[in-house]
PDB file of N, CA and C in Angstrom:
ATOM      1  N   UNK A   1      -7.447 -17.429 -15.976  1.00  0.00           N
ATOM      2  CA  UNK A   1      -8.349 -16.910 -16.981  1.00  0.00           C
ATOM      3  C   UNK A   1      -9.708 -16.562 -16.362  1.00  0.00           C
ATOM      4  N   UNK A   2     -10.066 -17.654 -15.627  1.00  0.00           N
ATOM      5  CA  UNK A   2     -11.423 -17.030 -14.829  1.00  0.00           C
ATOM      6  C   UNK A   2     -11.631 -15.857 -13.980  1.00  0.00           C
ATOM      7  N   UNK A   3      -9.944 -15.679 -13.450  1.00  0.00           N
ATOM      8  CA  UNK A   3     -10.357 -14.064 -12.670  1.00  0.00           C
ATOM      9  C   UNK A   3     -10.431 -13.086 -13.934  1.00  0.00           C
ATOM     10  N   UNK A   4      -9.584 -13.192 -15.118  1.00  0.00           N
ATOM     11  CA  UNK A   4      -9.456 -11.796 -15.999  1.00  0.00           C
ATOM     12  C   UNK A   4     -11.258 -12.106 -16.416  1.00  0.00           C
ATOM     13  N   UNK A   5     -11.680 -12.858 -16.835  1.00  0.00           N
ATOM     14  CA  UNK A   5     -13.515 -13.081 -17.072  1.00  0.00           C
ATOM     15  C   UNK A   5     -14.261 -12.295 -15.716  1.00  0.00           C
ATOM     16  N   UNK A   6     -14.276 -12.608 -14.780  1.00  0.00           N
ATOM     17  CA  UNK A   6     -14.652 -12.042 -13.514  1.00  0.00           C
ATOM     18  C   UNK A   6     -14.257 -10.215 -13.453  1.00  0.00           C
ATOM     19  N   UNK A   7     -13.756  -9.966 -14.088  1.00  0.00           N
ATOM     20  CA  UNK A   7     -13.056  -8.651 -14.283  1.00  0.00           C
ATOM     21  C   UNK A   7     -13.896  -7.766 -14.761  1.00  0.00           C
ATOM     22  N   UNK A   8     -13.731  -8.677 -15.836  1.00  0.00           N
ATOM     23  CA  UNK A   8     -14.452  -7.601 -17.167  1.00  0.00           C
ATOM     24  C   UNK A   8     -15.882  -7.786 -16.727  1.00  0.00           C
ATOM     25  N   UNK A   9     -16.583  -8.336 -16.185  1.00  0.00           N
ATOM     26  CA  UNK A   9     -17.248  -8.392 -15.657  1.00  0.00           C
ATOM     27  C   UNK A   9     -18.137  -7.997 -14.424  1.00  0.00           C
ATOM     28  N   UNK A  10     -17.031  -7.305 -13.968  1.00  0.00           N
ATOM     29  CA  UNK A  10     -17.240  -6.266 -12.973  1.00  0.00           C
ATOM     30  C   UNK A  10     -17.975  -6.483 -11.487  1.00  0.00           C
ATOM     31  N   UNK A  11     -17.306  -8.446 -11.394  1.00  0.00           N
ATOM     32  CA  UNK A  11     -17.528  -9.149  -9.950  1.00  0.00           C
ATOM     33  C   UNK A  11     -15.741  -9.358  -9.433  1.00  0.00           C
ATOM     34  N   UNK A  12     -15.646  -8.334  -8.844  1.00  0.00           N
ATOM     35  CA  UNK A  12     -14.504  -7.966  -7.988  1.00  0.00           C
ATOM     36  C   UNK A  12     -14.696  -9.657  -6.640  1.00  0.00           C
ATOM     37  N   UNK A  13     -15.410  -9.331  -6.369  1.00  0.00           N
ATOM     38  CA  UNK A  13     -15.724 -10.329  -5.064  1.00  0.00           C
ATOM     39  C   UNK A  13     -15.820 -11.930  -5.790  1.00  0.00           C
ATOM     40  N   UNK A  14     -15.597 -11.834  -6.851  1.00  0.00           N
ATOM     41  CA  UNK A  14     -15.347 -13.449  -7.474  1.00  0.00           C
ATOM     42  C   UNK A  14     -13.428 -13.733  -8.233  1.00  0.00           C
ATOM     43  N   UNK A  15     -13.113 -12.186  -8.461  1.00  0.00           N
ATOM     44  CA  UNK A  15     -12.357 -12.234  -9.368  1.00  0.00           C
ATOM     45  C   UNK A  15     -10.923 -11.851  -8.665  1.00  0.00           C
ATOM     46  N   UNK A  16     -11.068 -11.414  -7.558  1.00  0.00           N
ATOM     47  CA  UNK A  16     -10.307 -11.166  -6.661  1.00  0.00           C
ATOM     48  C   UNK A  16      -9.256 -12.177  -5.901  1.00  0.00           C
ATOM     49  N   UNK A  17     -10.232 -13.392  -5.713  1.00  0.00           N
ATOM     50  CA  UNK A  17      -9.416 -14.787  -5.220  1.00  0.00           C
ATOM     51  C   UNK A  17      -8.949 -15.596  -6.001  1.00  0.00           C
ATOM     52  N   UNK A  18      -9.342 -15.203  -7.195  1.00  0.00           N
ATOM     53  CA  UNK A  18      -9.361 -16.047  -8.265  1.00  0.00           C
ATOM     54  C   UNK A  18      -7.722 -15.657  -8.834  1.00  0.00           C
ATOM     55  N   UNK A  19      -7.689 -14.441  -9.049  1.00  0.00           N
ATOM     56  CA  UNK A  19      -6.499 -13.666  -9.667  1.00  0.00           C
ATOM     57  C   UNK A  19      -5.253 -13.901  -8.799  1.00  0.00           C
ATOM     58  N   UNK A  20      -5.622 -13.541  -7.542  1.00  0.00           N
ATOM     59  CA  UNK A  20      -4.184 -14.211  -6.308  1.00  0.00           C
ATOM     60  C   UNK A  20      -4.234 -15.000  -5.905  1.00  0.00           C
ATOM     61  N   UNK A  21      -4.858 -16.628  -6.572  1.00  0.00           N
ATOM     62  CA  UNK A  21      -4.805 -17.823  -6.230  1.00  0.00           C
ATOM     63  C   UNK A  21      -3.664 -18.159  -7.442  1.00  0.00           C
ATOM     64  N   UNK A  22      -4.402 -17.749  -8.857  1.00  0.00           N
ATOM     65  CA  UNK A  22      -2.991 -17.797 -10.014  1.00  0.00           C
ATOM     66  C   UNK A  22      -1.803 -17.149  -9.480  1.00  0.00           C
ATOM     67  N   UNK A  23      -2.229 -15.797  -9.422  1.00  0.00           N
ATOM     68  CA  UNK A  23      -0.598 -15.211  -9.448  1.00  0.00           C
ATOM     69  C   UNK A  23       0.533 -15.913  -8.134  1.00  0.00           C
ATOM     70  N   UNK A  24      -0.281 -16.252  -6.854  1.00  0.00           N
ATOM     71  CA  UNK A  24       0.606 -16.859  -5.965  1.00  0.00           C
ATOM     72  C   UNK A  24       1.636 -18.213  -6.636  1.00  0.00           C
ATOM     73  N   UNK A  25       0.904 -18.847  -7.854  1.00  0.00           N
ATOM     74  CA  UNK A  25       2.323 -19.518  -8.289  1.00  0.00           C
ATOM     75  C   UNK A  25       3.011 -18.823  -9.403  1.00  0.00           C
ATOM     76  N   UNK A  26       3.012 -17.726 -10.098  1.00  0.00           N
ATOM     77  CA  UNK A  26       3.668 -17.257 -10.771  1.00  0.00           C
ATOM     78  C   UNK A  26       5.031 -16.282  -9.906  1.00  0.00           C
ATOM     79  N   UNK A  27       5.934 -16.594 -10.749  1.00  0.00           N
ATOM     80  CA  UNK A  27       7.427 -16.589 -10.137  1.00  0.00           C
ATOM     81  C   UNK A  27       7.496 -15.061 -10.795  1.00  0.00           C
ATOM     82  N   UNK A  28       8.306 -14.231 -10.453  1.00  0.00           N
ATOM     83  CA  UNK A  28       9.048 -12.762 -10.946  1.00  0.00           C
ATOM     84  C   UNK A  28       9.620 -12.724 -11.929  1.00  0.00           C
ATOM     85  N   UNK A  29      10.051 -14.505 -12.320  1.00  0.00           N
ATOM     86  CA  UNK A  29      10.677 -13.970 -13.939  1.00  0.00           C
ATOM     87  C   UNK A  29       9.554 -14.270 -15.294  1.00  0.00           C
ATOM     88  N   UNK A  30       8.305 -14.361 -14.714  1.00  0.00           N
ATOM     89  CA  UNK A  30       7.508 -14.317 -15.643  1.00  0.00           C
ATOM     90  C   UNK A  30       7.020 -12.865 -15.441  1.00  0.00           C
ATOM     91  N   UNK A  31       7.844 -11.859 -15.573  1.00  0.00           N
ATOM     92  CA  UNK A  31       7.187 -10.883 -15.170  1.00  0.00           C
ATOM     93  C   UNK A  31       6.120 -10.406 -15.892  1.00  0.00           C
ATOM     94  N   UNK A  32       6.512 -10.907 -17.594  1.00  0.00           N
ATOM     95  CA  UNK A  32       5.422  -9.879 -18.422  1.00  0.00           C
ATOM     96  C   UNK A  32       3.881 -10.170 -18.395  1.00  0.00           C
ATOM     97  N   UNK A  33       3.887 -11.698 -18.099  1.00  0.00           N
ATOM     98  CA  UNK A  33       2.393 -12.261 -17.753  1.00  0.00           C
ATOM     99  C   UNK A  33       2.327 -12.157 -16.374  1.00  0.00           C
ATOM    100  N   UNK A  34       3.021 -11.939 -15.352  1.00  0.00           N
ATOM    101  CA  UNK A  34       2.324 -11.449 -14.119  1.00  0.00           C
ATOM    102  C   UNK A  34       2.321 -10.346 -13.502  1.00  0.00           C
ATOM    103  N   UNK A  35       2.855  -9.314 -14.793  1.00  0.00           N
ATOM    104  CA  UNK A  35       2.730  -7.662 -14.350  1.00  0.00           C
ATOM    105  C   UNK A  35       0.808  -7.392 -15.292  1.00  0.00           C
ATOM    106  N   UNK A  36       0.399  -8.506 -16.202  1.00  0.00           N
ATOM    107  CA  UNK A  36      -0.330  -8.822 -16.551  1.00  0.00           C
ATOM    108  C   UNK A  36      -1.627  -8.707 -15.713  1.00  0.00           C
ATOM    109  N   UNK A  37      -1.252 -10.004 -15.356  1.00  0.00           N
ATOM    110  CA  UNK A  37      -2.743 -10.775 -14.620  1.00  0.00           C
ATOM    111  C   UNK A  37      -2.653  -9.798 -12.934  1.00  0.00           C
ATOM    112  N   UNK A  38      -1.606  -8.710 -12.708  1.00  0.00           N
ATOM    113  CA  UNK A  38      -1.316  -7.709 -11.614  1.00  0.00           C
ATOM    114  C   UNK A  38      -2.634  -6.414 -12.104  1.00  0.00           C
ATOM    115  N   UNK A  39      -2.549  -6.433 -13.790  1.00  0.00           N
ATOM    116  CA  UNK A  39      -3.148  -5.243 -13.857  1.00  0.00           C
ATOM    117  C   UNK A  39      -4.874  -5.393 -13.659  1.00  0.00           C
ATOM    118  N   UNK A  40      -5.372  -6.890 -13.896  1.00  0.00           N
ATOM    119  CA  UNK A  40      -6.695  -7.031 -14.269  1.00  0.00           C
ATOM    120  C   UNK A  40      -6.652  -7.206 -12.226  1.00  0.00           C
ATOM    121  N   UNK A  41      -6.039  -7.780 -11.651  1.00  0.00           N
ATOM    122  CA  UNK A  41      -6.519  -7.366 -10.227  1.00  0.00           C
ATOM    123  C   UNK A  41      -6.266  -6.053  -9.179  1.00  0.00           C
ATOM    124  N   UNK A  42      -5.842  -5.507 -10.025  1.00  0.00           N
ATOM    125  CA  UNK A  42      -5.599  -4.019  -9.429  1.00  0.00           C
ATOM    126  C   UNK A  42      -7.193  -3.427 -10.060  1.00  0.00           C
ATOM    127  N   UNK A  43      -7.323  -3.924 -11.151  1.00  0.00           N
ATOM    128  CA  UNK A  43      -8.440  -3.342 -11.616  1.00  0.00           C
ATOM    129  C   UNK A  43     -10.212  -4.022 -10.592  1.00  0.00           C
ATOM    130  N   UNK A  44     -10.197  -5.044 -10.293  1.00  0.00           N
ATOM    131  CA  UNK A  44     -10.792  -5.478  -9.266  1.00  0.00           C
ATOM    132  C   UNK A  44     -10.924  -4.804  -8.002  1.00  0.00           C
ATOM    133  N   UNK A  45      -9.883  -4.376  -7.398  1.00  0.00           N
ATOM    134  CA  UNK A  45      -9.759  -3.749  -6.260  1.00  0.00           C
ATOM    135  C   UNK A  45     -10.378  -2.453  -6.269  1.00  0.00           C
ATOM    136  N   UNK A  46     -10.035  -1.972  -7.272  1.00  0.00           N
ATOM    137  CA  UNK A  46     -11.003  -0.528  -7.997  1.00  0.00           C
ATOM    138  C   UNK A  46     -12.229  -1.104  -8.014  1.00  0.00           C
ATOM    139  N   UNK A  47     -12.645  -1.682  -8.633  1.00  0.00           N
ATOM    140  CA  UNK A  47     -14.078  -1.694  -8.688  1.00  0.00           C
ATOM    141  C   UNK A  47     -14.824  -2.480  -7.548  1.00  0.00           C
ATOM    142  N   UNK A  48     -14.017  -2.951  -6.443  1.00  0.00           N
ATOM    143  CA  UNK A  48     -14.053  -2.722  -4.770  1.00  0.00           C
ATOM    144  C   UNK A  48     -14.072  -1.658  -3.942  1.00  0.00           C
ATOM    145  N   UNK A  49     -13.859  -1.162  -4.643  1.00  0.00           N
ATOM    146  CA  UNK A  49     -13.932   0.130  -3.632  1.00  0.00           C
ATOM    147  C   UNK A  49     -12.304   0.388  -2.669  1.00  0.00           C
ATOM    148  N   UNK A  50     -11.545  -0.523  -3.404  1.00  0.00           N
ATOM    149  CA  UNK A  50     -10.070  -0.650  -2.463  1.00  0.00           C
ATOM    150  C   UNK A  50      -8.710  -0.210  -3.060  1.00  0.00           C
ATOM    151  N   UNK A  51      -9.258   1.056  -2.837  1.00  0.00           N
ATOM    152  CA  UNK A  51      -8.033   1.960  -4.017  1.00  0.00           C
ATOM    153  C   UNK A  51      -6.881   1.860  -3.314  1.00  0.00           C
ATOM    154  N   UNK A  52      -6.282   1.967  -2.198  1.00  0.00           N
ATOM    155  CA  UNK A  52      -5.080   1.423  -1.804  1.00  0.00           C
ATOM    156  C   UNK A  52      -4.500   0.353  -1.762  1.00  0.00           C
ATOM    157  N   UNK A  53      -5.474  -0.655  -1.912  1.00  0.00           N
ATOM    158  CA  UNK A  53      -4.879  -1.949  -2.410  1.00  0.00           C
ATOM    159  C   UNK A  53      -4.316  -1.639  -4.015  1.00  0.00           C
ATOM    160  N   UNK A  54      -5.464  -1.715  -4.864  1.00  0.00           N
ATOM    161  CA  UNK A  54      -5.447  -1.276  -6.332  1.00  0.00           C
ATOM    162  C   UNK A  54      -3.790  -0.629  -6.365  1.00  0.00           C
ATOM    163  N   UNK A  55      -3.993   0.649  -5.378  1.00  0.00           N
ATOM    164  CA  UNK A  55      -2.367   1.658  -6.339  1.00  0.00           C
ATOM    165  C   UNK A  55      -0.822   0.412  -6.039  1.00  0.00           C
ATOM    166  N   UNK A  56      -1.286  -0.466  -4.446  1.00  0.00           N
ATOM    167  CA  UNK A  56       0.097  -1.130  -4.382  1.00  0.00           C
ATOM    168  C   UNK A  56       0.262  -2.406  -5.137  1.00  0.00           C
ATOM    169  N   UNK A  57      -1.082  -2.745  -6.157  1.00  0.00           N
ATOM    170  CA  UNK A  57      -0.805  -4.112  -6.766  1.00  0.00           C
ATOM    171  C   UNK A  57      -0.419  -3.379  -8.172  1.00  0.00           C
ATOM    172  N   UNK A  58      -0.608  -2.105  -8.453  1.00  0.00           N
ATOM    173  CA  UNK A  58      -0.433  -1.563 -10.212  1.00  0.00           C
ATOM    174  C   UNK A  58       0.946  -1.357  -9.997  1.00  0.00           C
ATOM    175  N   UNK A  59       1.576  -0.457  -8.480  1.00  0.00           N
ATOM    176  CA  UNK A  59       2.778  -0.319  -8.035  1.00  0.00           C
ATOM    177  C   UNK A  59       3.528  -1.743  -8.344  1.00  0.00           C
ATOM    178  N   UNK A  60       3.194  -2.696  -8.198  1.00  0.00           N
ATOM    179  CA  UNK A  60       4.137  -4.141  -8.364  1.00  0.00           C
ATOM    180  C   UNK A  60       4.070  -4.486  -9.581  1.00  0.00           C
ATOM    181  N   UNK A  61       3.018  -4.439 -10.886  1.00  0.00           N
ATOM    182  CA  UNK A  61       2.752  -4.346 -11.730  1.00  0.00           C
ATOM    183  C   UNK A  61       3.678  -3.700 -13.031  1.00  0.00           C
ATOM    184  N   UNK A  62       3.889  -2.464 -12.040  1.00  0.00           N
ATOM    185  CA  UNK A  62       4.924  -1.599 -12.903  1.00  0.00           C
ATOM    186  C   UNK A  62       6.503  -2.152 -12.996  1.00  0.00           C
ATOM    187  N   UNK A  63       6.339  -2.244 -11.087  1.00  0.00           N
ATOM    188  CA  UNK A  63       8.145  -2.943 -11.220  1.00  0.00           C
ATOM    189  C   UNK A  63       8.073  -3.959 -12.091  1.00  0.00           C
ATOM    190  N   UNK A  64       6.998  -4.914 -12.305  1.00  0.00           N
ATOM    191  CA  UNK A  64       7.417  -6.213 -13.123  1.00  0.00           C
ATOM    192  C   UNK A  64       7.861  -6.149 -14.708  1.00  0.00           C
ATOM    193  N   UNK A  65       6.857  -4.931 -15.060  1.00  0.00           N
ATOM    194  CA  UNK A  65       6.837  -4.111 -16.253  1.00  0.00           C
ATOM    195  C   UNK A  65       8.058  -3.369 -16.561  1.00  0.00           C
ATOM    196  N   UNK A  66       8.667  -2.896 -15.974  1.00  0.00           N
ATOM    197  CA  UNK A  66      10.201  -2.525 -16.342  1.00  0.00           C
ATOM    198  C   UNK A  66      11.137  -2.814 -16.994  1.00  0.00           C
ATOM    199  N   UNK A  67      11.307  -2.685 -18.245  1.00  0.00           N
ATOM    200  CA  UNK A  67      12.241  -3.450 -18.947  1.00  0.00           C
ATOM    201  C   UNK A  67      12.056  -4.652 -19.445  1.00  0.00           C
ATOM    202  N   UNK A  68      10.754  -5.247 -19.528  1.00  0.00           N
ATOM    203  CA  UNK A  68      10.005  -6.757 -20.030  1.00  0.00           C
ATOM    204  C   UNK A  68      10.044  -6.019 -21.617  1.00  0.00           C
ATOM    205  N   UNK A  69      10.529  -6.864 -22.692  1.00  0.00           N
ATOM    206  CA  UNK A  69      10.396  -6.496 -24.281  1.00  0.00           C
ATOM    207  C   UNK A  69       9.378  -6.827 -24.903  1.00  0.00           C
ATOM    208  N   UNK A  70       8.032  -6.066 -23.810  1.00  0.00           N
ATOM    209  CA  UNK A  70       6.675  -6.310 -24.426  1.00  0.00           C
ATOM    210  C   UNK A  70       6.121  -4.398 -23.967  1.00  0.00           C
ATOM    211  N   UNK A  71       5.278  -3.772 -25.073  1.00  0.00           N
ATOM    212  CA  UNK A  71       4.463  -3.016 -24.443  1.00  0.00           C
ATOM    213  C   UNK A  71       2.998  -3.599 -23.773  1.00  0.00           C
ATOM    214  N   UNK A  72       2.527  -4.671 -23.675  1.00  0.00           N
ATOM    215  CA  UNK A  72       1.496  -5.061 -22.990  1.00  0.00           C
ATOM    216  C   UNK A  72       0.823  -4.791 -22.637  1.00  0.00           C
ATOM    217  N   UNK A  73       1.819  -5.133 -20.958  1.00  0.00           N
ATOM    218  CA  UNK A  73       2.148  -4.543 -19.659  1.00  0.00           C
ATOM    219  C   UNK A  73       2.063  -3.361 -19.370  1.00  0.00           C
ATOM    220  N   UNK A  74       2.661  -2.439 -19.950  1.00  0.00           N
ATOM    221  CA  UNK A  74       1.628  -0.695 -19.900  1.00  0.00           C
ATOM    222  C   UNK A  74       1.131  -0.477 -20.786  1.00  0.00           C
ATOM    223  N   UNK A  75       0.580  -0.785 -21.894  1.00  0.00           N
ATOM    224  CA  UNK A  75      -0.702  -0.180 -22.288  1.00  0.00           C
ATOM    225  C   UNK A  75      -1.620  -0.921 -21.407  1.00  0.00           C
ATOM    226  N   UNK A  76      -2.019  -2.131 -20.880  1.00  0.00           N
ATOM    227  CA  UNK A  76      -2.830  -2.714 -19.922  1.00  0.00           C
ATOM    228  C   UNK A  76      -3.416  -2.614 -18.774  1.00  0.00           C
ATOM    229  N   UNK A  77      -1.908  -1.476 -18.275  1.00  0.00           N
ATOM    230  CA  UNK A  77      -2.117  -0.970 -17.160  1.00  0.00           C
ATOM    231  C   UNK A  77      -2.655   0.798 -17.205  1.00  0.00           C
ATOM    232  N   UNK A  78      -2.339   1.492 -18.436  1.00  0.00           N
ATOM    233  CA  UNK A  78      -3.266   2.577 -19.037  1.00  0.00           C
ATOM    234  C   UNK A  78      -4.398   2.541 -18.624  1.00  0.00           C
ATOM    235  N   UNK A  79      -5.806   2.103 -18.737  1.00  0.00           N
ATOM    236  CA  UNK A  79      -6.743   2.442 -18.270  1.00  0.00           C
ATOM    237  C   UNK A  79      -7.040   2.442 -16.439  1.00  0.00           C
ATOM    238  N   UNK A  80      -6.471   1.642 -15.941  1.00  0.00           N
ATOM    239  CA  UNK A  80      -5.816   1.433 -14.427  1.00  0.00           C
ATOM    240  C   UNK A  80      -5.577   2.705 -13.816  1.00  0.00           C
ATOM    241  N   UNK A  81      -4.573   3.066 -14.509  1.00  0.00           N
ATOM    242  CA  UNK A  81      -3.670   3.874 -14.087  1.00  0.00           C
ATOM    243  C   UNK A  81      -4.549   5.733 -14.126  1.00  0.00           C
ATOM    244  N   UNK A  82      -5.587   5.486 -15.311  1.00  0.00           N
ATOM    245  CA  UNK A  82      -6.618   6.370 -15.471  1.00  0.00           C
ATOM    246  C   UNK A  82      -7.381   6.451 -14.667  1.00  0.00           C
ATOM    247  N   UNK A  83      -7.656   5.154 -14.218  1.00  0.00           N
ATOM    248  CA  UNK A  83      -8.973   5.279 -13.367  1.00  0.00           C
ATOM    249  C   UNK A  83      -8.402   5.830 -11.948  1.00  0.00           C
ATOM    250  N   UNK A  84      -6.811   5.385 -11.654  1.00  0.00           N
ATOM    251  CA  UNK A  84      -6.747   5.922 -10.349  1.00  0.00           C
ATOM    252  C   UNK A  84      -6.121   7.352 -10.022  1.00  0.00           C
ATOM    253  N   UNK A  85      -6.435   8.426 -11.279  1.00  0.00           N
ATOM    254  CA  UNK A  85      -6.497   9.060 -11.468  1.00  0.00           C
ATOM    255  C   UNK A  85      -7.710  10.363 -10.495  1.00  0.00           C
ATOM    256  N   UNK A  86      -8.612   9.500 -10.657  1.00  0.00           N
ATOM    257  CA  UNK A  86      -9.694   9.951  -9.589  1.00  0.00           C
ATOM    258  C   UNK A  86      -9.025  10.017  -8.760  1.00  0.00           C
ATOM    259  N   UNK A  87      -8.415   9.613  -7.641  1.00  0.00           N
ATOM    260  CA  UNK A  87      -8.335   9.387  -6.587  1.00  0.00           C
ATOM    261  C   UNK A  87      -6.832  10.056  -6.062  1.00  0.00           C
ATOM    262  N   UNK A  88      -6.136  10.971  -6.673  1.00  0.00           N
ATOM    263  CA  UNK A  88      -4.631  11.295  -6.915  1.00  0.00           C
ATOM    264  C   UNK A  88      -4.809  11.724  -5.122  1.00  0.00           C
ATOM    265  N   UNK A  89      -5.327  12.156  -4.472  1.00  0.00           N
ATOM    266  CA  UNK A  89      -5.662  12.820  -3.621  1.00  0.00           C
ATOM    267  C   UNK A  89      -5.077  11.833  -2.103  1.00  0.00           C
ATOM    268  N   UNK A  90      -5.062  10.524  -2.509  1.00  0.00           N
ATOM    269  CA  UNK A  90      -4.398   9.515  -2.060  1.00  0.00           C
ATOM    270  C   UNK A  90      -3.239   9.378  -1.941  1.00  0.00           C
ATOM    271  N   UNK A  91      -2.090   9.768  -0.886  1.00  0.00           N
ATOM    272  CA  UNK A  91      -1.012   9.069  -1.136  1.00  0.00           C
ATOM    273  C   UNK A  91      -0.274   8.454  -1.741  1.00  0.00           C
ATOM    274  N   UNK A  92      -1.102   7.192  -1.538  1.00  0.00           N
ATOM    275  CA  UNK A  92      -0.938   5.604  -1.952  1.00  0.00           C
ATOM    276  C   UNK A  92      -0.455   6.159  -3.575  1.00  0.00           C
ATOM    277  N   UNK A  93      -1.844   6.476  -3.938  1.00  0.00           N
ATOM    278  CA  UNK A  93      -2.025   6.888  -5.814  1.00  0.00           C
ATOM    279  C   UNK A  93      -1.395   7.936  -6.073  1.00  0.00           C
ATOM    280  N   UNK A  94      -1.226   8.790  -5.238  1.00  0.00           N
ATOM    281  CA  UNK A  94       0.178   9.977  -6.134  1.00  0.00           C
ATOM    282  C   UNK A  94       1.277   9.041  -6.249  1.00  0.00           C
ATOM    283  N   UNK A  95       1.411   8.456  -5.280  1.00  0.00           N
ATOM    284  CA  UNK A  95       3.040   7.928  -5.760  1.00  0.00           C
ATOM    285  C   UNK A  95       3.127   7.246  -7.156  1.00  0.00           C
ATOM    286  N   UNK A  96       2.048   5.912  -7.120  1.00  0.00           N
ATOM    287  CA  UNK A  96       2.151   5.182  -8.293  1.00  0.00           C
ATOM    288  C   UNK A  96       2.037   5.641  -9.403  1.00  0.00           C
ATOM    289  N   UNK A  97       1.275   7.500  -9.495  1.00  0.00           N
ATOM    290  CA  UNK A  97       0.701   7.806 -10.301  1.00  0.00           C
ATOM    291  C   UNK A  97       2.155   8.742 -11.137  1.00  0.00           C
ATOM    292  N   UNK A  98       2.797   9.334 -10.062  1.00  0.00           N
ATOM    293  CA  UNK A  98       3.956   9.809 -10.237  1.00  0.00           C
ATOM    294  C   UNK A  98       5.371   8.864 -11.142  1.00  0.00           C
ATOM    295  N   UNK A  99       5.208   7.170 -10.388  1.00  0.00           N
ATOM    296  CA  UNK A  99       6.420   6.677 -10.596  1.00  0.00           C
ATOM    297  C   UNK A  99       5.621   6.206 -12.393  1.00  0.00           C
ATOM    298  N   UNK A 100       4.239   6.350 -12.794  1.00  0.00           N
ATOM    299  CA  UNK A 100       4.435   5.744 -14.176  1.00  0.00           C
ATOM    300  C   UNK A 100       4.403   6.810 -15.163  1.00  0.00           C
ATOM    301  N   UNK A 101       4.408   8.201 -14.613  1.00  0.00           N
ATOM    302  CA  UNK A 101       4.688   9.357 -15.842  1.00  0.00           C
ATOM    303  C   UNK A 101       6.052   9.431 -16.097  1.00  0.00           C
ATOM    304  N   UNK A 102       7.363   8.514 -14.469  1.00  0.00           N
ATOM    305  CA  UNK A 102       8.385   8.672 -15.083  1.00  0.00           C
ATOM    306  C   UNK A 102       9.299   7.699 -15.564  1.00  0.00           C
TER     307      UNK A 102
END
């Protein structure tokens, strides 16, 4: 909870260790809460300045999001996915940007 606070908050450099200290014990079959707490640190990394990190943690985000019987998980990742929109120009972010229009 303290990294998604750190988020919205817009201290990447607090919210960052915080978010992959939780998610390192969350397992894959919790996917819908850790395609979750994937989107608020992808969103960190953005507001780091670390858009290739950002597109490969929204990229894992999505796989977790696949077939979970929640919309959440992508509407959550919607503004994310906007913001790395800027940046399509990236590799990294065409792909991810590609695999969530389909």
């Amino acid at each position: 909870m303290s990294g998604r606070c750190w988020t919205e908050l817009r201290r990447p450099l607090r919210a960052v260790p915080a978010l992959e200290a939780a998610l390192a014990g969350y397992d894959d079959t919790h996917a819908r809460d850790k395609s979750l707490y994937l989107s608020w640190l992808a969103e960190s990394y953005l507001d780091a300045g670390e858009v290739e990190q950002a597109a490969a943690v929204t990229s894992r985000a999505l796989d977790l999001a696949t077939g979970v019987a929640s919309v959440r998980p992508r509407r959550r990742l919607a503004p994310v996915l906007g913001r790395l929109g800027g940046y399509r120009a990236v590799p990294a972010v065409a792909g991810v940007l590609e695999r969530a229009r389909a």
